[in-house]
C-alpha atoms as a PDB file:
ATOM      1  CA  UNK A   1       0.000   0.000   0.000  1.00  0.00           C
ATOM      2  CA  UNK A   2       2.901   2.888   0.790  1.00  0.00           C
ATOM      3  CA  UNK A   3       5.177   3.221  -1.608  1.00  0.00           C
ATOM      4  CA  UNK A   4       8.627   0.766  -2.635  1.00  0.00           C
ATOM      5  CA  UNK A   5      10.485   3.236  -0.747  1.00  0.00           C
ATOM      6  CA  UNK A   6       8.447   3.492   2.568  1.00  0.00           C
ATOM      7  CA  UNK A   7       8.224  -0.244   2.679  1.00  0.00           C
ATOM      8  CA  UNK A   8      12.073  -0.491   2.249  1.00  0.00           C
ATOM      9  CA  UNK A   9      13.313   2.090   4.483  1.00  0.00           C
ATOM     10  CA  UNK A  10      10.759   1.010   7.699  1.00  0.00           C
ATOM     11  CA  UNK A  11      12.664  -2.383   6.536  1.00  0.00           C
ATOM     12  CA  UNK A  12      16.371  -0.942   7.033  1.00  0.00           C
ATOM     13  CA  UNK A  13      15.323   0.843   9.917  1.00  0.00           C
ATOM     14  CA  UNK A  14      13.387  -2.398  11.827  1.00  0.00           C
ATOM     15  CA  UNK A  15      16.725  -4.252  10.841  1.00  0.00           C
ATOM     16  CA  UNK A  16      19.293  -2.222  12.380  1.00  0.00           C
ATOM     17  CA  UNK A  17      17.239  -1.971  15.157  1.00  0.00           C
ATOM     18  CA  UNK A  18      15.573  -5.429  16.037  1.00  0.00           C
ATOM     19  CA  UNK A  19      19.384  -6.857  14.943  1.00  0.00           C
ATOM     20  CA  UNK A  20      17.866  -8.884  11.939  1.00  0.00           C
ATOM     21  CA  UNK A  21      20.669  -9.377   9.746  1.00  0.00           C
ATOM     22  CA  UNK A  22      19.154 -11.808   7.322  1.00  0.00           C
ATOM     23  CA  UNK A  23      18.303 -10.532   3.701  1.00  0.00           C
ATOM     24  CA  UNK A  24      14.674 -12.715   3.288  1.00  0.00           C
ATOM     25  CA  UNK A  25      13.194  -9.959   5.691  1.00  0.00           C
ATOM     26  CA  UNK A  26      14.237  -7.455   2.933  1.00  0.00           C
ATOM     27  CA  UNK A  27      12.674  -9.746   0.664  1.00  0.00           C
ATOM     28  CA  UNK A  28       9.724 -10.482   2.888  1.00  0.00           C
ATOM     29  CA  UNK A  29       8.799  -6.569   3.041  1.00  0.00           C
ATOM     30  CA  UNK A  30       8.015  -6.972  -0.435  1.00  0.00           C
ATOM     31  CA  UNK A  31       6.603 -10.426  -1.352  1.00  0.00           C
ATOM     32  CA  UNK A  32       3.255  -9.525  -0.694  1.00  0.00           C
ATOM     33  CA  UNK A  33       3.214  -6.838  -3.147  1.00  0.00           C
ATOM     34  CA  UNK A  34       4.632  -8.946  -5.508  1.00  0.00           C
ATOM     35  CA  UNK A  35       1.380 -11.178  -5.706  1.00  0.00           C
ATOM     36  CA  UNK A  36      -0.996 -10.720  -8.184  1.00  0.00           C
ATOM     37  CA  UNK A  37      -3.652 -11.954  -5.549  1.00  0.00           C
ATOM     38  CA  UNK A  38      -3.438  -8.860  -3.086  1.00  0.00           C
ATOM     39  CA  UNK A  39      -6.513 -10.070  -1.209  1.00  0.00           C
ATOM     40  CA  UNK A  40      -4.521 -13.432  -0.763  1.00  0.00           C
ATOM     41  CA  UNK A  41      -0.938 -12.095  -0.106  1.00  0.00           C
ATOM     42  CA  UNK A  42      -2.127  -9.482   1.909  1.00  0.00           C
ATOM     43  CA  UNK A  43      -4.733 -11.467   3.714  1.00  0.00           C
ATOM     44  CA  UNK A  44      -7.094  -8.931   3.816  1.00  0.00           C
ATOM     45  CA  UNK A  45     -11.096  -8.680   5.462  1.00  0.00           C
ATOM     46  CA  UNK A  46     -13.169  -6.072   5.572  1.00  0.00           C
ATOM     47  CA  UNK A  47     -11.991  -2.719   7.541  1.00  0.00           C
ATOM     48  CA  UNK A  48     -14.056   0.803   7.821  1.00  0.00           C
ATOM     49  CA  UNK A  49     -13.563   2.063   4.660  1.00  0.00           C
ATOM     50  CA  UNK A  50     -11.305  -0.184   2.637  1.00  0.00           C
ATOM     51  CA  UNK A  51     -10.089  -4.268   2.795  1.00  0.00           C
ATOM     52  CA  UNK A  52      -7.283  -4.296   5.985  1.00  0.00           C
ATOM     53  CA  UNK A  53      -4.895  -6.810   6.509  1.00  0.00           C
ATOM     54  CA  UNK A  54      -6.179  -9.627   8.929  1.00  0.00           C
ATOM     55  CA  UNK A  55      -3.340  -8.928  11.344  1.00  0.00           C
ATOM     56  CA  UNK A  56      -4.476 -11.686  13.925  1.00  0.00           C
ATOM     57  CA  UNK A  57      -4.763 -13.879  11.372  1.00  0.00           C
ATOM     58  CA  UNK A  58      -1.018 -13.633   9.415  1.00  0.00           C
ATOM     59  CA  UNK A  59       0.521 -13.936  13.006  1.00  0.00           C
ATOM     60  CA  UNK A  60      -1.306 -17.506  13.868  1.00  0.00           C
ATOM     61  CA  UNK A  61      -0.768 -18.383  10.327  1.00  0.00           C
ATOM     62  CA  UNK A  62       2.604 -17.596   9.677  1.00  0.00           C
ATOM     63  CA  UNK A  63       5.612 -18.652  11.802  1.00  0.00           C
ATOM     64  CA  UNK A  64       7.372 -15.304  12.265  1.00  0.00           C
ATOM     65  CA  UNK A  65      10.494 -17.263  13.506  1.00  0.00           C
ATOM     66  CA  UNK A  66      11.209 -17.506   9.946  1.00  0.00           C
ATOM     67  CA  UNK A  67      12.598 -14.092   8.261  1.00  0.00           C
ATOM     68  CA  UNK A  68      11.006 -13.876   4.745  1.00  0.00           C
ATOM     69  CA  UNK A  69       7.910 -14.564   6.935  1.00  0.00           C
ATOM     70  CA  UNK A  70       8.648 -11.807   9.569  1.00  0.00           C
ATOM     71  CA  UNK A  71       9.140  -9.138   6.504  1.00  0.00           C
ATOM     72  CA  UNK A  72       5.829 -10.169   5.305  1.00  0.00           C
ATOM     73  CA  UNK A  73       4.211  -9.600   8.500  1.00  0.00           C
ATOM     74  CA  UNK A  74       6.279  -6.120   8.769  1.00  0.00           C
ATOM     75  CA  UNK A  75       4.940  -5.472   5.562  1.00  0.00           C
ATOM     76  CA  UNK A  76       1.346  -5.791   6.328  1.00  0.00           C
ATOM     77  CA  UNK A  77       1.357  -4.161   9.697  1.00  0.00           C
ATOM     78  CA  UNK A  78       3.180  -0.892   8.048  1.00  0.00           C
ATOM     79  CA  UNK A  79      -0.050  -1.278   5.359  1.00  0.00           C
ATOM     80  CA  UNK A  80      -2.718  -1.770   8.092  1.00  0.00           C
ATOM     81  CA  UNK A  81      -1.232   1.706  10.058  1.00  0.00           C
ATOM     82  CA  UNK A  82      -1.194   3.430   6.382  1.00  0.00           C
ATOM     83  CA  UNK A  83      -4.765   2.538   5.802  1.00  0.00           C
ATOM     84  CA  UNK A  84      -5.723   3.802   9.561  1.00  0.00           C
ATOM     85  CA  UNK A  85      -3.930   7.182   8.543  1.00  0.00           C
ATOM     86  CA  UNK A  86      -5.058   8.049   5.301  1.00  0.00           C
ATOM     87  CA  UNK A  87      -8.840   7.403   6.226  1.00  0.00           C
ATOM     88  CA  UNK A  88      -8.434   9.482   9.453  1.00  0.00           C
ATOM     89  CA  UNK A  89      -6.412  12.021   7.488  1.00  0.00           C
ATOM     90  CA  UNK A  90      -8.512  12.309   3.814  1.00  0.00           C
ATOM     91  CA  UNK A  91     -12.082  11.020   5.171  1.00  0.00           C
ATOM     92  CA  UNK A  92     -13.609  12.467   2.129  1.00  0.00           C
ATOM     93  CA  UNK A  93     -11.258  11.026  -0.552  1.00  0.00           C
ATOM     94  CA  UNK A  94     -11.336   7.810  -2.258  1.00  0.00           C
ATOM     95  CA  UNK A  95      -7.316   7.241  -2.268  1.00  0.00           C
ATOM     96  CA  UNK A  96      -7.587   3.895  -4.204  1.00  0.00           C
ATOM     97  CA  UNK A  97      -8.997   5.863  -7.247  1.00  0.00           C
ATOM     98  CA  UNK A  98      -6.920   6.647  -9.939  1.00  0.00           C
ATOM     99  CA  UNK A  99      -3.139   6.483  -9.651  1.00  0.00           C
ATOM    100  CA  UNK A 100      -3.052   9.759  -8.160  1.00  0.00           C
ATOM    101  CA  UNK A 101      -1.581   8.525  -5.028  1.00  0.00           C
ATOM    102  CA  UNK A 102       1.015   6.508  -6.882  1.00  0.00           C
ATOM    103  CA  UNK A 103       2.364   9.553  -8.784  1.00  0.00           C
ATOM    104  CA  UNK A 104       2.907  11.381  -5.324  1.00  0.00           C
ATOM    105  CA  UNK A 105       4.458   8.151  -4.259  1.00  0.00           C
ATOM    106  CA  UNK A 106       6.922   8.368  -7.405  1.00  0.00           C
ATOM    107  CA  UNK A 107       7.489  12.338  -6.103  1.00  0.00           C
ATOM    108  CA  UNK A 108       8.274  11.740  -2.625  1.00  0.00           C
ATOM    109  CA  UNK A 109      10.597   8.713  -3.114  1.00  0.00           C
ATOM    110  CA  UNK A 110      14.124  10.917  -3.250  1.00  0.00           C
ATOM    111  CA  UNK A 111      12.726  12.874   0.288  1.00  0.00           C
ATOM    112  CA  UNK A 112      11.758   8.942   2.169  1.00  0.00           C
ATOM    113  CA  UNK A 113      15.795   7.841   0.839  1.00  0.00           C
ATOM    114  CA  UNK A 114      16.946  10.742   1.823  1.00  0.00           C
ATOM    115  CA  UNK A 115      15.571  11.558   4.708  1.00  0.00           C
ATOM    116  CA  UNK A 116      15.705   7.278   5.802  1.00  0.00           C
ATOM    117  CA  UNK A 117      19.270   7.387   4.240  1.00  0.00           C
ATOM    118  CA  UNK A 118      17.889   4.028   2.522  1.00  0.00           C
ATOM    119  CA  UNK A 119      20.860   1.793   0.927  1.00  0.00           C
ATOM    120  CA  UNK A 120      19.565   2.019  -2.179  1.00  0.00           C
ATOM    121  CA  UNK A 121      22.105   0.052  -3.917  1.00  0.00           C
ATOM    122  CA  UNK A 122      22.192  -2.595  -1.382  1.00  0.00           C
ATOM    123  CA  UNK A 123      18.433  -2.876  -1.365  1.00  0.00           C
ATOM    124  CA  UNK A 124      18.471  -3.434  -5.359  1.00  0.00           C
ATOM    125  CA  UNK A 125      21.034  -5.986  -4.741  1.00  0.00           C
ATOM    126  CA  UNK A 126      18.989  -8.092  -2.251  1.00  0.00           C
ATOM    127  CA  UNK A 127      15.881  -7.605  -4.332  1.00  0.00           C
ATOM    128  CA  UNK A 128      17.828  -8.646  -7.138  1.00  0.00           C
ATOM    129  CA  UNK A 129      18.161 -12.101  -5.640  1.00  0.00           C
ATOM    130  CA  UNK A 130      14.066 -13.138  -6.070  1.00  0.00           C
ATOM    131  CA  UNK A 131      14.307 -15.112  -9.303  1.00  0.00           C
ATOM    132  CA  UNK A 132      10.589 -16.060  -9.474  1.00  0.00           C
ATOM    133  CA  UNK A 133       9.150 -15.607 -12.621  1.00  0.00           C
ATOM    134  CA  UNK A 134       5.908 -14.566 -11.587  1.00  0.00           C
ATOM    135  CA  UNK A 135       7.692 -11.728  -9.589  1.00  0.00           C
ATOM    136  CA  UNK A 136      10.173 -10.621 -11.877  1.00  0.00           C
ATOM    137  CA  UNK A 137       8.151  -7.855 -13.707  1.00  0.00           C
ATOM    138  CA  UNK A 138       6.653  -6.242 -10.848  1.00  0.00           C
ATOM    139  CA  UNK A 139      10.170  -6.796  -8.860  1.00  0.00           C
ATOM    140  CA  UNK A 140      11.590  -4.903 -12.008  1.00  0.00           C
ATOM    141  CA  UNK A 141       9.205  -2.000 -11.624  1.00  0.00           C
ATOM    142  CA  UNK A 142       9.610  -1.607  -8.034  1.00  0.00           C
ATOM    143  CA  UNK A 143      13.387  -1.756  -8.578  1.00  0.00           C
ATOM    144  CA  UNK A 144      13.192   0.902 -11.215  1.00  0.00           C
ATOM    145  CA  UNK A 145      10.638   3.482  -8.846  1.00  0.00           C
ATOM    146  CA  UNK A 146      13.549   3.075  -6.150  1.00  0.00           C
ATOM    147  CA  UNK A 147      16.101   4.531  -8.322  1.00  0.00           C
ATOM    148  CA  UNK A 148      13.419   6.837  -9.754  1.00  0.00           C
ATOM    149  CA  UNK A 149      13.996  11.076  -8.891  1.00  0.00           C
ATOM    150  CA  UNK A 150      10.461  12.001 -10.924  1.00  0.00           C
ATOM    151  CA  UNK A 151       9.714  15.362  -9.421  1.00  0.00           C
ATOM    152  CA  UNK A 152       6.259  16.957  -9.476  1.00  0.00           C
ATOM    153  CA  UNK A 153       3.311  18.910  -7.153  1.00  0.00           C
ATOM    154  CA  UNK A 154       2.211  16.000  -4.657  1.00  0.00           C
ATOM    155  CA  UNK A 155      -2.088  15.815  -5.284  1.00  0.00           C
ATOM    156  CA  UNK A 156      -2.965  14.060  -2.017  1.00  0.00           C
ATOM    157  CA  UNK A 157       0.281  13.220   0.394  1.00  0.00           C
ATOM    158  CA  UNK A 158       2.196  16.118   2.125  1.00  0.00           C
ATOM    159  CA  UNK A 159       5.852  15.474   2.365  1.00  0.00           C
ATOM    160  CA  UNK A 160       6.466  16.282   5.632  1.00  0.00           C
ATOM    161  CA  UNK A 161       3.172  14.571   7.262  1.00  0.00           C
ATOM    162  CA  UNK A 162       3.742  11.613   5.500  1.00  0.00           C
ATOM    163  CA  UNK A 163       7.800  11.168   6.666  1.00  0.00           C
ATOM    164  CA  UNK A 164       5.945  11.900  10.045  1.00  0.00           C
ATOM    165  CA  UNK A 165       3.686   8.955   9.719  1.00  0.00           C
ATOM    166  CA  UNK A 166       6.724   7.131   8.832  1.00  0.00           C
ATOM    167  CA  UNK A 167       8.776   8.016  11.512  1.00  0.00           C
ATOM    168  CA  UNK A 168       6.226   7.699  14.156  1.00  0.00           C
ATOM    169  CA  UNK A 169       5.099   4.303  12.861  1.00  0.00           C
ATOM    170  CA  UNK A 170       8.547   2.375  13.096  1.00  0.00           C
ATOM    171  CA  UNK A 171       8.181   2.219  17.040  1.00  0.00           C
ATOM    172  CA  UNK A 172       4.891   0.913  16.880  1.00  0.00           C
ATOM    173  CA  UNK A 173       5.740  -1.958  14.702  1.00  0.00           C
ATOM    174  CA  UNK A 174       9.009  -2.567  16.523  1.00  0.00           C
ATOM    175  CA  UNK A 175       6.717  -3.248  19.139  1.00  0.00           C
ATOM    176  CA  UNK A 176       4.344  -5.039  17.459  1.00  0.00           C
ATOM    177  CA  UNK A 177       6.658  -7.687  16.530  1.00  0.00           C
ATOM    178  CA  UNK A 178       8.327  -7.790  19.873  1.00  0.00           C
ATOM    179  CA  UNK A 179       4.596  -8.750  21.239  1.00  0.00           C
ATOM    180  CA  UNK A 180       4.152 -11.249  18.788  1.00  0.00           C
ATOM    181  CA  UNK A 181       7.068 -13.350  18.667  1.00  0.00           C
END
């Protein structure tokens, strides 16, 4: 749901911090986007406004002992927080239509490396390693948005508000995932 380079830099961050030194929870923090099946690889029921990921759910069903598993989990908790902010911040918008929130998501990924001082290169390099040929094409295109500087007037996001969501969320996964495993 956030953007290649949110999902990726809460990754690097939740890495240095919880000591995971294992590249298949890079990997993991993008598998599920890599699905075609997004109700299946994101697990997802029915939330207020829009389908959330069945948090509950992914931790009974998935052993988080495992690291690709434990990015996967990362990855939907950092969606189900995004969904909870953007319907208490734009109540009255329909994010999902259009691609509108994509194209800020292709303007604000220089300020979320930058300001997350992502690895760039090393992250191309793990997500280089997922050979799948059902993921290759959409691995490709989320490769090429992280090296992407596109530059334009953001239509729904504010820069600064949505680093803040960022920033504020990390903690609240870290401790998420202390709780569950």
């Amino acid at each position: 749901m956030p953007s290649i380079s949110a999902h990726m830099s809460v990754a690097q961050v939740l890495s240095n911090k919880l000591n995971i030194n294992d590249s298949n929870f890079i990997i993991g923090n993008l598998l599920p986007d890599l699905e075609k099946d997004k109700t299946k690889s994101h697990y997802k029921i029915q939330g207020k406004l829009y389908l959330v990921p069945n948090i509950p759910y992914v931790e009974k069903t998935l052993d988080l002992k495992d690291k690709t598993n434990l990015g996967i989990f990362t990855h939907l908790l950092l969606d189900s927080y995004y969904l909870d902010y953007l319907t208490e911040k734009y109540p009255n918008i329909d994010v999902f239509e259009g691609d509108t929130l994509y194209k800020d998501y292709d303007y604000l990924n220089e300020d979320i490396i930058n300001y997350f001082e992502l690895d760039v290169d090393n992250i191309i390099n793990i997500l280089n390693t997922i050979k799948e040929e059902k993921y290759l094409e959409k691995r490709d295109k989320n490769i090429n948005s992280l090296k992407g500087k596109e530059k334009g007037l953001l239509q729904i996001l504010d820069k600064n508000d949505f680093i803040k969501f960022l920033k504020d969320t990390i903690p609240k996964i870290e401790e998420d995932i202390k709780f569950y495993i």
